[in-house]
N, C-alpha and C. Protein backbone atom coordinates (compact mmCIF):
# COMPACT_ATOMS: atom_id res chain seq x y z
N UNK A 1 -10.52 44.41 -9.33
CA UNK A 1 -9.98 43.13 -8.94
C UNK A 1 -10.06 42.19 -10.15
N UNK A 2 -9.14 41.49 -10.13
CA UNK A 2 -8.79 40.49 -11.80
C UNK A 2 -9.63 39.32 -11.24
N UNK A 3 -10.00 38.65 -12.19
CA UNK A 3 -10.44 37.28 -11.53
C UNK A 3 -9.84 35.87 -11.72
N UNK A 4 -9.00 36.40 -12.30
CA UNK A 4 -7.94 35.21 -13.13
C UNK A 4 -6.28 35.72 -12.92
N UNK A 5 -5.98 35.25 -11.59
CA UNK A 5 -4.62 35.53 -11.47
C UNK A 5 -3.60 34.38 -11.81
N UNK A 6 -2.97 34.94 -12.35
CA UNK A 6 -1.65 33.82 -13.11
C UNK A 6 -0.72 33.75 -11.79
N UNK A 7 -0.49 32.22 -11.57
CA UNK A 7 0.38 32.01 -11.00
C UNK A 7 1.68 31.84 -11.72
N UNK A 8 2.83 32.76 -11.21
CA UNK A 8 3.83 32.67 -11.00
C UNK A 8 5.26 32.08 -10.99
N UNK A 9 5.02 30.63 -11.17
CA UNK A 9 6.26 29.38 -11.09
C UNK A 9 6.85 29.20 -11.92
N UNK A 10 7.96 28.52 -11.81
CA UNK A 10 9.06 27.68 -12.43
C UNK A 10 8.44 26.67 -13.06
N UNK A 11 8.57 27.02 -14.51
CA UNK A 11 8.16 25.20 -14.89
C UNK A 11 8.95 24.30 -14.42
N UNK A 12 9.90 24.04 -14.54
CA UNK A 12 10.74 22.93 -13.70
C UNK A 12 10.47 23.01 -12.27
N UNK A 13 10.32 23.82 -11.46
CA UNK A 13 9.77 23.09 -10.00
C UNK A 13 8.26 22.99 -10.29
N UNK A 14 7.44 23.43 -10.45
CA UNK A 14 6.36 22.72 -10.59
C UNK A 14 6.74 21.39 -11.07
N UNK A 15 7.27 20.86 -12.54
CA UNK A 15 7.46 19.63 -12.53
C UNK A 15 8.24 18.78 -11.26
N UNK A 16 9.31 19.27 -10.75
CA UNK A 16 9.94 18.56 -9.96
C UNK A 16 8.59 18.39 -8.69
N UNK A 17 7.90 19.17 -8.17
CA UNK A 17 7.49 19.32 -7.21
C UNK A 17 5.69 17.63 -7.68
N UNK A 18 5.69 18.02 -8.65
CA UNK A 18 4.78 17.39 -9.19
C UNK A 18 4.93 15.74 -9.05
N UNK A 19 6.39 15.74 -9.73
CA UNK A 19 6.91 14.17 -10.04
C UNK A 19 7.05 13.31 -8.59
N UNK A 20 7.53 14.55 -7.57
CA UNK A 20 7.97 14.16 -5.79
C UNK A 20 6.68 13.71 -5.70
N UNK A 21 5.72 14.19 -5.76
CA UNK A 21 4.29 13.94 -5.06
C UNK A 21 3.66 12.74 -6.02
N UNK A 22 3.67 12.95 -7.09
CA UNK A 22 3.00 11.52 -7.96
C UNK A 22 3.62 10.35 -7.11
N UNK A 23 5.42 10.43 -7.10
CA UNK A 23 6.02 9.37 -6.40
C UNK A 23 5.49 8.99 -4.81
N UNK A 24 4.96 10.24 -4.15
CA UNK A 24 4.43 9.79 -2.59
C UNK A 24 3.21 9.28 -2.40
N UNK A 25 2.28 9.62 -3.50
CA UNK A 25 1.14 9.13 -3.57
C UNK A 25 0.99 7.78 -4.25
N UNK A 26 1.86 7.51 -4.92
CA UNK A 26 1.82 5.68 -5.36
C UNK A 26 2.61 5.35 -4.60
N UNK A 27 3.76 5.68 -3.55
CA UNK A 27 4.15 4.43 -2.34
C UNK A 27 3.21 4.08 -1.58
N UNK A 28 2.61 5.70 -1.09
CA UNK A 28 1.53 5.44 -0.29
C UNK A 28 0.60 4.85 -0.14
N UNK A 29 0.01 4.74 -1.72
CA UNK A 29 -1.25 3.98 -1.91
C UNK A 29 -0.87 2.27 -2.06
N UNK A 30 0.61 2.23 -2.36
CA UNK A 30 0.85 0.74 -2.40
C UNK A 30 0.86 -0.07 -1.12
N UNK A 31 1.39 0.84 -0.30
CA UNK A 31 2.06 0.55 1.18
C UNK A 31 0.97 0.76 1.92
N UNK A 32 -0.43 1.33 1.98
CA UNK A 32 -1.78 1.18 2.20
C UNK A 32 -2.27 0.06 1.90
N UNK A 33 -2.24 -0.24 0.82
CA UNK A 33 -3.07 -1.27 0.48
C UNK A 33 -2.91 -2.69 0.39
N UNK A 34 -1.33 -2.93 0.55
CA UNK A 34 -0.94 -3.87 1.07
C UNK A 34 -0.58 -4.08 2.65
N UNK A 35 -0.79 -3.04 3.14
CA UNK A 35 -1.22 -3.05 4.76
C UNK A 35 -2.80 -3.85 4.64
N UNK A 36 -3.50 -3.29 4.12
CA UNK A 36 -5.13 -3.75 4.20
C UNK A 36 -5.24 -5.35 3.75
N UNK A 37 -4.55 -5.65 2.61
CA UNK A 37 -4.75 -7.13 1.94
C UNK A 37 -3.09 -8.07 3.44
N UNK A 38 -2.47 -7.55 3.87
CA UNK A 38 -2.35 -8.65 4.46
C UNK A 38 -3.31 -8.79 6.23
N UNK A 39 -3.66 -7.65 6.65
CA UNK A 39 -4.55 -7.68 7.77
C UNK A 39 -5.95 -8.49 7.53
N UNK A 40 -6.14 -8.45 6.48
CA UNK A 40 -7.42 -9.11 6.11
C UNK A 40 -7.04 -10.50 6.05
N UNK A 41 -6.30 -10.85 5.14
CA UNK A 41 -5.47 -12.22 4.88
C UNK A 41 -5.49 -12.73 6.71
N UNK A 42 -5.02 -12.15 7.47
CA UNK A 42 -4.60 -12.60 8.52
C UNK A 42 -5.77 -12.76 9.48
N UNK A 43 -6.90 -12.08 9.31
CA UNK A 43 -8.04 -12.12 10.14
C UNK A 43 -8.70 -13.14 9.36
N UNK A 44 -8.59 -13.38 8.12
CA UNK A 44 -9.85 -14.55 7.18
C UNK A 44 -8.76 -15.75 7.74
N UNK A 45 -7.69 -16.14 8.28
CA UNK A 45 -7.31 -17.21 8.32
C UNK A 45 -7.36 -17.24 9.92
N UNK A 46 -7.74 -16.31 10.90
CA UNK A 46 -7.53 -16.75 12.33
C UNK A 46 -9.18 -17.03 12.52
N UNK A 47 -10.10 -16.60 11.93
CA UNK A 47 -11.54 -16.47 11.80
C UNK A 47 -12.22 -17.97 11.42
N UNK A 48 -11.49 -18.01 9.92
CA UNK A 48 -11.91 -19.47 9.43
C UNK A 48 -13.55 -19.89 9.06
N UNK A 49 -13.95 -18.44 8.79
CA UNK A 49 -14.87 -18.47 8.72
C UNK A 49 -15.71 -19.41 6.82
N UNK A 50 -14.91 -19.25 5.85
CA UNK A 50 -14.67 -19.86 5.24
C UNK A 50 -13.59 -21.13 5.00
N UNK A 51 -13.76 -22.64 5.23
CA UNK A 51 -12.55 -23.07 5.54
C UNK A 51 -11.43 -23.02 4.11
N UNK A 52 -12.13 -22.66 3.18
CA UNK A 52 -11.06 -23.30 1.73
C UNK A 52 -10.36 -22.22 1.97
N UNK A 53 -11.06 -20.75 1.85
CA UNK A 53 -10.01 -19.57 1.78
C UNK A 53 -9.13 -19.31 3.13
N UNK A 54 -9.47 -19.78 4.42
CA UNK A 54 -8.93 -19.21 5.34
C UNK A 54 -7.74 -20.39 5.33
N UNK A 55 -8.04 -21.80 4.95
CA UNK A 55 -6.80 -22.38 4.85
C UNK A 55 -5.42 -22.46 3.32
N UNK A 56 -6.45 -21.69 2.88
CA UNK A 56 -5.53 -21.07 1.78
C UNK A 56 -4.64 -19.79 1.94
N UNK A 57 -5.03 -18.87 2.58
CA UNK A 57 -4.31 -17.80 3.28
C UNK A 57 -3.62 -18.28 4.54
N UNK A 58 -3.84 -19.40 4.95
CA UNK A 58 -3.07 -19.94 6.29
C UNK A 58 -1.79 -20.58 5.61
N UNK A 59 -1.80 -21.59 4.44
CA UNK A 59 -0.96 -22.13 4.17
C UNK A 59 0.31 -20.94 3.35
N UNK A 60 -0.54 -20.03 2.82
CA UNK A 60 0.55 -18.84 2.32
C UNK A 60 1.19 -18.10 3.61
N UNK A 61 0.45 -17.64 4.56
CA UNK A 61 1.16 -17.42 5.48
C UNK A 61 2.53 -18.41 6.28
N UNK A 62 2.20 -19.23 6.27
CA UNK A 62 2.75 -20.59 6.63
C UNK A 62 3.89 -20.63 5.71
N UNK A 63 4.09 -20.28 4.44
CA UNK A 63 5.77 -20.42 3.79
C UNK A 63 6.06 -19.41 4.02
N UNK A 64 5.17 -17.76 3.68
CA UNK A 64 5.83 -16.56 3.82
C UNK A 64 6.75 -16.95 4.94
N UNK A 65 6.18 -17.50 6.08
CA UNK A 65 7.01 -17.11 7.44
C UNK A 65 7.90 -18.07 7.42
N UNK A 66 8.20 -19.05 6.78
CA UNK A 66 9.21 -20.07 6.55
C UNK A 66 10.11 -19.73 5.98
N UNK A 67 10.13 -19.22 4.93
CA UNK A 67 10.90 -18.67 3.67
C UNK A 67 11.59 -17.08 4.48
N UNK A 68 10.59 -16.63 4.94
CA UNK A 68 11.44 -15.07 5.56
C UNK A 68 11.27 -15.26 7.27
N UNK A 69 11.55 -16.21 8.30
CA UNK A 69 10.98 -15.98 9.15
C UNK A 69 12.09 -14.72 10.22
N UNK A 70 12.58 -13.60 9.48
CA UNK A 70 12.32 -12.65 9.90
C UNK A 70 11.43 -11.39 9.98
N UNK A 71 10.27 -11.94 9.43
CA UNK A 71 9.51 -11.31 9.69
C UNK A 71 8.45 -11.24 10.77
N UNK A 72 9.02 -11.89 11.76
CA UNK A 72 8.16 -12.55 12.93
C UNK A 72 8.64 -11.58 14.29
N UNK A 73 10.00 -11.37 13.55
CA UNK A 73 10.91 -10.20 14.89
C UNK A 73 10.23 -9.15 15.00
């Protein structure tokens, strides 16, 4: 039995296959993490537990939804 088996592939699909996935893993991680920073944003301003920051994330919320208020649909 070998202990070092060579895989097999296409350099070009490995790259293609490579570049697809780099690309899914940075939407993902963007589109994660700006899920997390606006849920937070939105709980530090209904909380108020700090007043400077929670009315600082209130007043950004407050144009976001002015400026796009389709995002309320």
């Amino acid at each position: 039995m070998e202990r070092n088996e060579q895989v097999k592939r296409n350099l070009k699909d490995m790259a293609f296959n490579n570049f697809v996935g780099g690309i899914a893993w940075g939407l993902g991680a963007t589109v994660g993490v700006s899920l997390i920073i606006a849920i937070l944003g939105i709980l530090i301003s209904k909380i108020n537990l700090i007043p400077f920051i929670g009315t600082f994330v209130s007043q950004i919320t407050s144009f976001v939804l002015q400026t796009n208020p389709y995002l309320l649909k």
